[in-house]
C-alpha atoms as a PDB file:
ATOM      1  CA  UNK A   1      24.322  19.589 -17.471  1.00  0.00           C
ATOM      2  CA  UNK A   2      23.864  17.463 -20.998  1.00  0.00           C
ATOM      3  CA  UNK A   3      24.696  14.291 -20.432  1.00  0.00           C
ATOM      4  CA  UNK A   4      23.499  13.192 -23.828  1.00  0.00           C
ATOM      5  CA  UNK A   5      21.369  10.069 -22.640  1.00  0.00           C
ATOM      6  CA  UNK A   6      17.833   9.297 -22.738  1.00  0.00           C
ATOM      7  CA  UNK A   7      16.126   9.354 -19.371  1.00  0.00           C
ATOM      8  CA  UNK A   8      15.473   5.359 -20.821  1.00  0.00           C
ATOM      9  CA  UNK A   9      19.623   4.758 -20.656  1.00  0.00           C
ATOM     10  CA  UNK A  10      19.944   7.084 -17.448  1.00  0.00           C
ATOM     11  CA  UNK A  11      17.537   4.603 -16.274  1.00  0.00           C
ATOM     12  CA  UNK A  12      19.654   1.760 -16.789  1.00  0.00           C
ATOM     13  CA  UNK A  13      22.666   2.761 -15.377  1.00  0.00           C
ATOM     14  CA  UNK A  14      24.268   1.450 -11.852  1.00  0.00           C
ATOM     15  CA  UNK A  15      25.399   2.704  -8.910  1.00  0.00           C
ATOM     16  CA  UNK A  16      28.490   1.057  -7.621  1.00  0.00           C
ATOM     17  CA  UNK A  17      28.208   0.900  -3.464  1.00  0.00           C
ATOM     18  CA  UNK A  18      31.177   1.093  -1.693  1.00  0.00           C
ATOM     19  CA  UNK A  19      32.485   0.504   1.679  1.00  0.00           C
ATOM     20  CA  UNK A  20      35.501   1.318   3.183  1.00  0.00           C
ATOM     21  CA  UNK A  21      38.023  -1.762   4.104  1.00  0.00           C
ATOM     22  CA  UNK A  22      40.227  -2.614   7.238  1.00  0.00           C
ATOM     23  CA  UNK A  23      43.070  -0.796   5.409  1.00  0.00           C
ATOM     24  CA  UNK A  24      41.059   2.513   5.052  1.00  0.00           C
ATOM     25  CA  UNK A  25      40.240   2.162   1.558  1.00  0.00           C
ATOM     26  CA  UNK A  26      36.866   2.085  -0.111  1.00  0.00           C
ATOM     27  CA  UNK A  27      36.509  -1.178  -2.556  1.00  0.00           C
ATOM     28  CA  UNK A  28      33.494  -1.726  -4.281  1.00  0.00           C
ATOM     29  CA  UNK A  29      30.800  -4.553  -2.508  1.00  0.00           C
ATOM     30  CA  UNK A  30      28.376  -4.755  -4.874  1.00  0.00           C
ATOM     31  CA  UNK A  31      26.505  -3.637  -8.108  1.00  0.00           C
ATOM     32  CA  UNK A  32      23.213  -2.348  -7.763  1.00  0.00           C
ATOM     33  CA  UNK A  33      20.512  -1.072 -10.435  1.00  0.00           C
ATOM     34  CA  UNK A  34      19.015   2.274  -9.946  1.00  0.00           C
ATOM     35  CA  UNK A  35      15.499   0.334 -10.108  1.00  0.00           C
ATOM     36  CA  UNK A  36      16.246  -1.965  -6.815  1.00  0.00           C
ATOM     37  CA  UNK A  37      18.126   0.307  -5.166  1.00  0.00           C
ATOM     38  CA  UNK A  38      14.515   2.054  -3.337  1.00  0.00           C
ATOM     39  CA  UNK A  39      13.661  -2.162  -2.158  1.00  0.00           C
ATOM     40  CA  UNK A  40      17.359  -2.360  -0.833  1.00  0.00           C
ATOM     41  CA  UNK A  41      17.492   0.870   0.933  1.00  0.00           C
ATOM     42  CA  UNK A  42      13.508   0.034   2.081  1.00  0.00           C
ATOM     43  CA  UNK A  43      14.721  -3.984   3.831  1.00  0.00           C
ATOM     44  CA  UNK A  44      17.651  -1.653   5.387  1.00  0.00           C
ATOM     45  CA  UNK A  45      15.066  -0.021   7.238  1.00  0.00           C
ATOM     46  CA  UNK A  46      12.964  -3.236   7.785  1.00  0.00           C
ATOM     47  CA  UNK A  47      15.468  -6.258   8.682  1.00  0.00           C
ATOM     48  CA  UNK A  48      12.612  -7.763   9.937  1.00  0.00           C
ATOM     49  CA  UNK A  49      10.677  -7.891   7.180  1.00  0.00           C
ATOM     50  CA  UNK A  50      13.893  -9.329   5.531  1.00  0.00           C
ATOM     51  CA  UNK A  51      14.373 -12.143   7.326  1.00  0.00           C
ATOM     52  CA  UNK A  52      10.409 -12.836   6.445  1.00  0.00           C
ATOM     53  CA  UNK A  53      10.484 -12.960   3.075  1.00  0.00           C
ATOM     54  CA  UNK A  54      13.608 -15.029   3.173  1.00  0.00           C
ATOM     55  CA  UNK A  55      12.237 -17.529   5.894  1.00  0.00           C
ATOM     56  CA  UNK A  56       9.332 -18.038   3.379  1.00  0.00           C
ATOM     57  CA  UNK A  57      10.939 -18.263   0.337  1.00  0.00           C
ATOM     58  CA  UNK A  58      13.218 -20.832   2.108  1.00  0.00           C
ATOM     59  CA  UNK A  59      10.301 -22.848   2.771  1.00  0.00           C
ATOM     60  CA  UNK A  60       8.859 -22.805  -0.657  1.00  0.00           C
ATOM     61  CA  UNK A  61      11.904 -24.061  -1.432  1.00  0.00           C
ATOM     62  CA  UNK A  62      12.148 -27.370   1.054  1.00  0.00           C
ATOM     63  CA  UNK A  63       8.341 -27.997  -0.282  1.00  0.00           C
ATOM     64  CA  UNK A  64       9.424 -27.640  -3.661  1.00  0.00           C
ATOM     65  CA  UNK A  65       6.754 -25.424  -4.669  1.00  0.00           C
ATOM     66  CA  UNK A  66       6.716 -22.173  -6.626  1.00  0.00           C
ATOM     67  CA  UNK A  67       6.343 -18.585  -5.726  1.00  0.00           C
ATOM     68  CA  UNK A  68       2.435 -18.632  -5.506  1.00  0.00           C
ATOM     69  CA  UNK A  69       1.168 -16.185  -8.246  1.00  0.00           C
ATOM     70  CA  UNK A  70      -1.893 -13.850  -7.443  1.00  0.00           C
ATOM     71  CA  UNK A  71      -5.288 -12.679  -8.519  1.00  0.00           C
ATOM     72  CA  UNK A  72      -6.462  -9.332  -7.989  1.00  0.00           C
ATOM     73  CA  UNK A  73     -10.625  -9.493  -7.426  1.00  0.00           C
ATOM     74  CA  UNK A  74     -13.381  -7.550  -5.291  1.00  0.00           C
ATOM     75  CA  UNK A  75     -14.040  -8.973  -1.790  1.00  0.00           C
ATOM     76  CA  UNK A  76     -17.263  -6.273  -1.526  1.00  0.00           C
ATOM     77  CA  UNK A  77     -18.278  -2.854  -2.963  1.00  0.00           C
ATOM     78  CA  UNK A  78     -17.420  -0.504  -0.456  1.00  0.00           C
ATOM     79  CA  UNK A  79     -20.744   2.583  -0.694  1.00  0.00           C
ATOM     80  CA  UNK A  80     -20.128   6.294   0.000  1.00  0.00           C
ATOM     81  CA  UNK A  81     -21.415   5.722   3.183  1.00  0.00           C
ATOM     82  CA  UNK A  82     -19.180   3.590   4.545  1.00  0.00           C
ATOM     83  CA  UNK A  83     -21.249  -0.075   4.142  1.00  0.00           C
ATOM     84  CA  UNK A  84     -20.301  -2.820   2.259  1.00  0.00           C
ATOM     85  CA  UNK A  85     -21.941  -5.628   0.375  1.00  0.00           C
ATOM     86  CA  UNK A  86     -20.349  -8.854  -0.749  1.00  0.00           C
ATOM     87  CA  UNK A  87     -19.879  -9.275  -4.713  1.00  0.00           C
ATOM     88  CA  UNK A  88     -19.813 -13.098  -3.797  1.00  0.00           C
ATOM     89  CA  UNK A  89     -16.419 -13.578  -5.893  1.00  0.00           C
ATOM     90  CA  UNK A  90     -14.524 -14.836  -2.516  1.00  0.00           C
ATOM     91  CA  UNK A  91     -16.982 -17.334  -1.822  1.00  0.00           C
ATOM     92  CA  UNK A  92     -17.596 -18.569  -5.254  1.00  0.00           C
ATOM     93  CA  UNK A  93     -13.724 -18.979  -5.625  1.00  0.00           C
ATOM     94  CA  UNK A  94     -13.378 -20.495  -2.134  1.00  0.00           C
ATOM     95  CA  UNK A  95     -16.582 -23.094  -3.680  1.00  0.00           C
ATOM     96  CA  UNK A  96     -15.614 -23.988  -7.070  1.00  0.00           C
ATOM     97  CA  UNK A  97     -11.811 -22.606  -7.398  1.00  0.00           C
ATOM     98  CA  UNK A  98     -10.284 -21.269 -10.454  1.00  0.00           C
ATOM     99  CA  UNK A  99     -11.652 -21.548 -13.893  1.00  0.00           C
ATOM    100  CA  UNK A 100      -8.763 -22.769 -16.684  1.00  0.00           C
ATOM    101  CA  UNK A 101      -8.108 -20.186 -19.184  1.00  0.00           C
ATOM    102  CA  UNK A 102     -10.821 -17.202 -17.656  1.00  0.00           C
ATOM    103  CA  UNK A 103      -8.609 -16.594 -14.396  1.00  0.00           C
ATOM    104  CA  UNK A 104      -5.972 -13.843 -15.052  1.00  0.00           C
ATOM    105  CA  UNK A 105      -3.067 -14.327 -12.422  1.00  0.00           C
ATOM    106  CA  UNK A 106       0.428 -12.810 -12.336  1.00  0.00           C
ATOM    107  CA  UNK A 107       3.542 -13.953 -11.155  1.00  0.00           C
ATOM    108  CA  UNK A 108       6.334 -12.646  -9.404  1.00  0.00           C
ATOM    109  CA  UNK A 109       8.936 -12.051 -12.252  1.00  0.00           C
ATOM    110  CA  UNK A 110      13.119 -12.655 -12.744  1.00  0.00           C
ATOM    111  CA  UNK A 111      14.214  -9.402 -14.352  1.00  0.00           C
ATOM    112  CA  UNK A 112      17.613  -9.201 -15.813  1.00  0.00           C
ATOM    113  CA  UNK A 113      18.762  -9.360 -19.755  1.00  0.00           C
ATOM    114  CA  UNK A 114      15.359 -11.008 -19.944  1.00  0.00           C
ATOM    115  CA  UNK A 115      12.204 -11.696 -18.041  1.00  0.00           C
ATOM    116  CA  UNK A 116      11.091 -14.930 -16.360  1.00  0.00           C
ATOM    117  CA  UNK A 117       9.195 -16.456 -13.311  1.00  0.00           C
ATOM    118  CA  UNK A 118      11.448 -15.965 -10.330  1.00  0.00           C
ATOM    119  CA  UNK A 119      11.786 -19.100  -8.379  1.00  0.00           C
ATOM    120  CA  UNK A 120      11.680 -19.170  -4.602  1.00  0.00           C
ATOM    121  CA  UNK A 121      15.746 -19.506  -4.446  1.00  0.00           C
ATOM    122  CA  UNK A 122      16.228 -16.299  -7.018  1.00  0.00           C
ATOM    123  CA  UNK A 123      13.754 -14.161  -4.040  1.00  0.00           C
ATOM    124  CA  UNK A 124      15.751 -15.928  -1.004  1.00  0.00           C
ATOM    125  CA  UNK A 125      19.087 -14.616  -2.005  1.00  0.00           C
ATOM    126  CA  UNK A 126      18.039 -11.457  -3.333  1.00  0.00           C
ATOM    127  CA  UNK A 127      14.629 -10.617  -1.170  1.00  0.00           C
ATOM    128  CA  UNK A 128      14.510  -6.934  -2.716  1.00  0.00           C
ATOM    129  CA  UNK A 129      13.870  -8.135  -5.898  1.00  0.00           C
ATOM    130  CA  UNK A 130      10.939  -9.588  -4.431  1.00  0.00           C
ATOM    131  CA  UNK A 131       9.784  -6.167  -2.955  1.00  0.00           C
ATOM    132  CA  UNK A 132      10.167  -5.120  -6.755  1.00  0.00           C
ATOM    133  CA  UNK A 133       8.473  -7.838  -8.346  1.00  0.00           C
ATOM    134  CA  UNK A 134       5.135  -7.360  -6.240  1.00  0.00           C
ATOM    135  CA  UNK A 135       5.327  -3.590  -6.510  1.00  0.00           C
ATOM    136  CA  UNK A 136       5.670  -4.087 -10.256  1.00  0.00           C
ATOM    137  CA  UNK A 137       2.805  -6.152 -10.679  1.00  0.00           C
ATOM    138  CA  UNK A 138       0.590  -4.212  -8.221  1.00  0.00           C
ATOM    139  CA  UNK A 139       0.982  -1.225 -10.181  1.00  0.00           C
ATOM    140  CA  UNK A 140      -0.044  -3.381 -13.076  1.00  0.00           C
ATOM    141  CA  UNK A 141      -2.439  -5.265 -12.087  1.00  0.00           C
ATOM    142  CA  UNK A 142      -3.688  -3.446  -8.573  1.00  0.00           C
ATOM    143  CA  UNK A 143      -6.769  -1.560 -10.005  1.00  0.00           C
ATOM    144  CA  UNK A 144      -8.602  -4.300 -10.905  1.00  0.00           C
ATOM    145  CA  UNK A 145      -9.965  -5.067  -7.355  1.00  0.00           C
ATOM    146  CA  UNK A 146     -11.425  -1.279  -6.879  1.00  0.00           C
ATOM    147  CA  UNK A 147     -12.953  -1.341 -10.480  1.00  0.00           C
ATOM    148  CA  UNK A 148     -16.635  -2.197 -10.562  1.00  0.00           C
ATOM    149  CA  UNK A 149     -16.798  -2.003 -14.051  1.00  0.00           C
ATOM    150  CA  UNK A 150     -17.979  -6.078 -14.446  1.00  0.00           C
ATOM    151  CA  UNK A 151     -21.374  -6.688 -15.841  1.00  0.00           C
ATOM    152  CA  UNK A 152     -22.586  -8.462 -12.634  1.00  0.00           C
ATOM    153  CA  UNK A 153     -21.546  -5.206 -10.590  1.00  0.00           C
ATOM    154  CA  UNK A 154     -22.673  -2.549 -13.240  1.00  0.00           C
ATOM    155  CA  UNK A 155     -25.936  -1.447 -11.387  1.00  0.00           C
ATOM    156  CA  UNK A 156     -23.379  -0.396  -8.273  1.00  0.00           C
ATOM    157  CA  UNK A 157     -20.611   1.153 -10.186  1.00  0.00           C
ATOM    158  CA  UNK A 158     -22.149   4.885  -9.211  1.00  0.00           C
ATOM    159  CA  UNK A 159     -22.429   3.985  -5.717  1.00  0.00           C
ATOM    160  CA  UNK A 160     -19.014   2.503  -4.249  1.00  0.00           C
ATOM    161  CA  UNK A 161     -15.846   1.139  -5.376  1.00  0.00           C
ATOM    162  CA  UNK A 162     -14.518  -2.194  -4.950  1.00  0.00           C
ATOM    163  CA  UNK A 163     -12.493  -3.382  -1.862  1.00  0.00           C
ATOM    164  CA  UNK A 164      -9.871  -5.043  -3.902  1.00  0.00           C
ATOM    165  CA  UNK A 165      -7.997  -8.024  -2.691  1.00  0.00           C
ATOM    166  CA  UNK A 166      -5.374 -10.780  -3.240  1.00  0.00           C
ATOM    167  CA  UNK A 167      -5.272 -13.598  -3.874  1.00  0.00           C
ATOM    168  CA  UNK A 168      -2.310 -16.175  -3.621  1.00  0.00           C
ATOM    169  CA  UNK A 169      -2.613 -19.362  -5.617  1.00  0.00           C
ATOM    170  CA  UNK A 170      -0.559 -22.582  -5.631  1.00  0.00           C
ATOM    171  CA  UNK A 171       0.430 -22.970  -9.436  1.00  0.00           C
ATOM    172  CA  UNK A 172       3.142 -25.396  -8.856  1.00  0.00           C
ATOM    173  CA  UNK A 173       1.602 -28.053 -10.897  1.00  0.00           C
ATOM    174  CA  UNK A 174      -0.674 -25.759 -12.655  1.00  0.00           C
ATOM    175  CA  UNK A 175       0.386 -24.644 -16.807  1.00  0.00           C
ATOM    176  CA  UNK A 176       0.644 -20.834 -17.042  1.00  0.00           C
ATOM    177  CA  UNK A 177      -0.570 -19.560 -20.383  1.00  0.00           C
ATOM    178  CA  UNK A 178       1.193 -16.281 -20.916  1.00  0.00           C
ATOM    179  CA  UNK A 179      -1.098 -13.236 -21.168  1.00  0.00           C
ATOM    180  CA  UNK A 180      -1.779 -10.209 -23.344  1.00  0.00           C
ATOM    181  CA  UNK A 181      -1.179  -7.489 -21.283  1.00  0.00           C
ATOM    182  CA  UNK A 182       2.622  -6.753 -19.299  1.00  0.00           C
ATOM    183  CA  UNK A 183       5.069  -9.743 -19.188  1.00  0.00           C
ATOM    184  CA  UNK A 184       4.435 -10.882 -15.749  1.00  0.00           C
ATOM    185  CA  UNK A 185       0.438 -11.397 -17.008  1.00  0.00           C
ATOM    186  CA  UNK A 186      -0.562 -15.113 -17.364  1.00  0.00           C
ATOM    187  CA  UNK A 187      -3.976 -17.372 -17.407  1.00  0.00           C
ATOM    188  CA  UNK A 188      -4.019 -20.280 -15.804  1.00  0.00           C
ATOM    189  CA  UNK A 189      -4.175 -23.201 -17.992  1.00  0.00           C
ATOM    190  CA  UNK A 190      -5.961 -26.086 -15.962  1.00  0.00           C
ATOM    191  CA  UNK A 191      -8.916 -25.671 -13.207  1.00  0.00           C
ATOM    192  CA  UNK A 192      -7.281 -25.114 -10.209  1.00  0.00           C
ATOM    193  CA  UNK A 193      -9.161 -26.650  -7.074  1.00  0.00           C
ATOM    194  CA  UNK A 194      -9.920 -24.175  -3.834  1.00  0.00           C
ATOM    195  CA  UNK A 195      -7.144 -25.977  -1.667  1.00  0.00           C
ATOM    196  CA  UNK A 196      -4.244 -24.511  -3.990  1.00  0.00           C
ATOM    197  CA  UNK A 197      -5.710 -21.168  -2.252  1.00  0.00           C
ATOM    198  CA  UNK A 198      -3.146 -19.634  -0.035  1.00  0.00           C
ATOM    199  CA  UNK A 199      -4.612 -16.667   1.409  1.00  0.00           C
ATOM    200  CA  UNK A 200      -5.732 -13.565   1.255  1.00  0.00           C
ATOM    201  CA  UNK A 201      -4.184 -10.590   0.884  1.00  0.00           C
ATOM    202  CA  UNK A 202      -6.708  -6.745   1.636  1.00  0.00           C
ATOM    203  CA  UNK A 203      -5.604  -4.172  -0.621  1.00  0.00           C
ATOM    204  CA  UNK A 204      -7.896  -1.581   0.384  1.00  0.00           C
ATOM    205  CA  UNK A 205      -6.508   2.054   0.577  1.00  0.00           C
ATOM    206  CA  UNK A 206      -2.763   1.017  -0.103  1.00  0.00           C
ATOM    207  CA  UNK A 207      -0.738   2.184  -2.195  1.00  0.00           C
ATOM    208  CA  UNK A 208       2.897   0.337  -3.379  1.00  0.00           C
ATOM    209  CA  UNK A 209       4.354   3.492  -4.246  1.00  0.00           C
ATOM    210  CA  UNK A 210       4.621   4.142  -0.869  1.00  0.00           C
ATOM    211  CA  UNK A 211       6.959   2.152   1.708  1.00  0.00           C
ATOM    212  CA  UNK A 212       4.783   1.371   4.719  1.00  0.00           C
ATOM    213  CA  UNK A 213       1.854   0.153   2.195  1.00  0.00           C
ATOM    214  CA  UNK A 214       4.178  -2.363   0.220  1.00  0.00           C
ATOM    215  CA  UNK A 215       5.322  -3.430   3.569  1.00  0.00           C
ATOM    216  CA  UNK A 216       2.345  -4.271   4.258  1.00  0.00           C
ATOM    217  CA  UNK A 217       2.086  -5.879   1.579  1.00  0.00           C
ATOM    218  CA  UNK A 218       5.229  -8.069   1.338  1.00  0.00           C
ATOM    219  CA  UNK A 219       4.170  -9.251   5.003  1.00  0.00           C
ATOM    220  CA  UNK A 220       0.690 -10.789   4.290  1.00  0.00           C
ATOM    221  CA  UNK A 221       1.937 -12.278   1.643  1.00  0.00           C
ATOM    222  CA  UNK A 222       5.012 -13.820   3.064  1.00  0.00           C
ATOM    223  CA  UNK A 223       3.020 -15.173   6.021  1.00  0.00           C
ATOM    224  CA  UNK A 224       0.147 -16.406   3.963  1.00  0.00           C
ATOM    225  CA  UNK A 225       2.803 -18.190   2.274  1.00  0.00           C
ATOM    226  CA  UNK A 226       4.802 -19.118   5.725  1.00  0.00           C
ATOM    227  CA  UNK A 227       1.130 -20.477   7.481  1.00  0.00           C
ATOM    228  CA  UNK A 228       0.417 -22.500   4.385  1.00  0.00           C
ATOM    229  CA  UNK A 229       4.270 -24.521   4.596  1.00  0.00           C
ATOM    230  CA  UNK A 230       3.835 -24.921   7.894  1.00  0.00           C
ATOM    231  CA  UNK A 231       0.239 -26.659   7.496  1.00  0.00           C
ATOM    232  CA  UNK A 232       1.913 -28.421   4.774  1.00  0.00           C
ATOM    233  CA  UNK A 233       4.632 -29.698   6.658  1.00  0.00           C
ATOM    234  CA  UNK A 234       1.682 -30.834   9.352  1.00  0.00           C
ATOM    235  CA  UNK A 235      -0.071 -32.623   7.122  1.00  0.00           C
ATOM    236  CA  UNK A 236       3.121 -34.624   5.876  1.00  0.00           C
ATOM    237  CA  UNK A 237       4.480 -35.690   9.003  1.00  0.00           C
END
């Protein structure tokens, strides 16, 4: 059937979910995009992983800190055999931190009329959008770990691959210089010392498109995020 929209406008249309009331009839609960609708249905299916991403969103938010934004590097090169061999990025980083202005990172965007940095409230009360938001940027942004395309790896690219991994930075007090590439792409502005690190998150062999993987996912990161508050909140008492 012609519908006579672009598959850009089909896109954009809602679905209206419905439930049906005391009385018997159906009244509408809520107004969902097409685009979420695969996170919701995905956290119906995973309550537990629910509750984590809202438990650590609600402590970003009692730290007053920001969603921690990522970089996407190569813990090793991973041969056809099987071995692996340090590229020395992880403990450079964990040494001398982030350089200002050389470090790509992205963050965990707001998407509605307009894009923006979700806070840690906006994930809280909406923690599907937050399933989104890293799946987005992964498919971005998730390649660069496995390349091994960078001049101090160029003598191994016909051997291996990289074992790509993330990581989580505190950027709270840290200026964000917005990026050339897709709008949740940014360079961080200042140096940004090794204790803003908040963990690590392996990327090897997953893939966000599917369920399980971004599950997986979604729960390093959260309890990267949740360990860190908690040392936090150790360290301030």
């Amino acid at each position: 059937m012609q519908t006579g929209l672009s598959s850009e406008s089909l896109a954009k249309l809602t679905a209206i979910e419905v439930s049906e009331g005391n009385e018997g009839n159906f009244i509408a609960q809520e107004k969902i995009s097409l685009k979420d609708k695969p996170y919701i249905d995905m956290l119906r299916d995973n309550p537990e992983l629910e509750i984590q991403i809202m438990g650590a969103m609600d402590k970003l938010v009692d730290a007053s800190m920001d969603v921690p934004v990522f970089h996407i590097t190569s813990r090793a090169i991973r041969f056809k055999s099987g071995a692996e061999q340090t590229t020395g990025y992880i403990e450079n980083i964990a040494e001398k931190g982030f350089r200002a202005r050389d470090t790509n990172v992205a963050a965990l965007m707001e998407r509605g009329s307009d894009a923006r940095i979700g806070t840690p409230m906006y994930f809280r009360d909406a923690p599907y959008k937050f399933l989104r938001a890293i799946a987005t940027s992964l498919m971005h942004y998730g390649h660069h770990g496995s390349r091994t395309n960078k001049e101090s790896l160029t003598e191994q690219r016909d051997r291996g691959e990289g074992v790509p991994v993330m990581l989580l930075i505190d950027a709270t007090e840290t200026p964000l210089i917005r990026g050339t590439d897709y709008d949740d792409h940014f360079q961080l502005g200042e140096p940004v010392d090794p204790s803003h690190i908040v963990g690590m998150v392996e990327l090897s062999g997953l893939k966000v498109s599917k369920s399980a993987d971004l599950a997986k996912v979604a729960q390093g990161y959260t309890s990267a995020v949740s360990a860190r508050m908690e040392q936090h909140t150790a360290q301030a008492a």
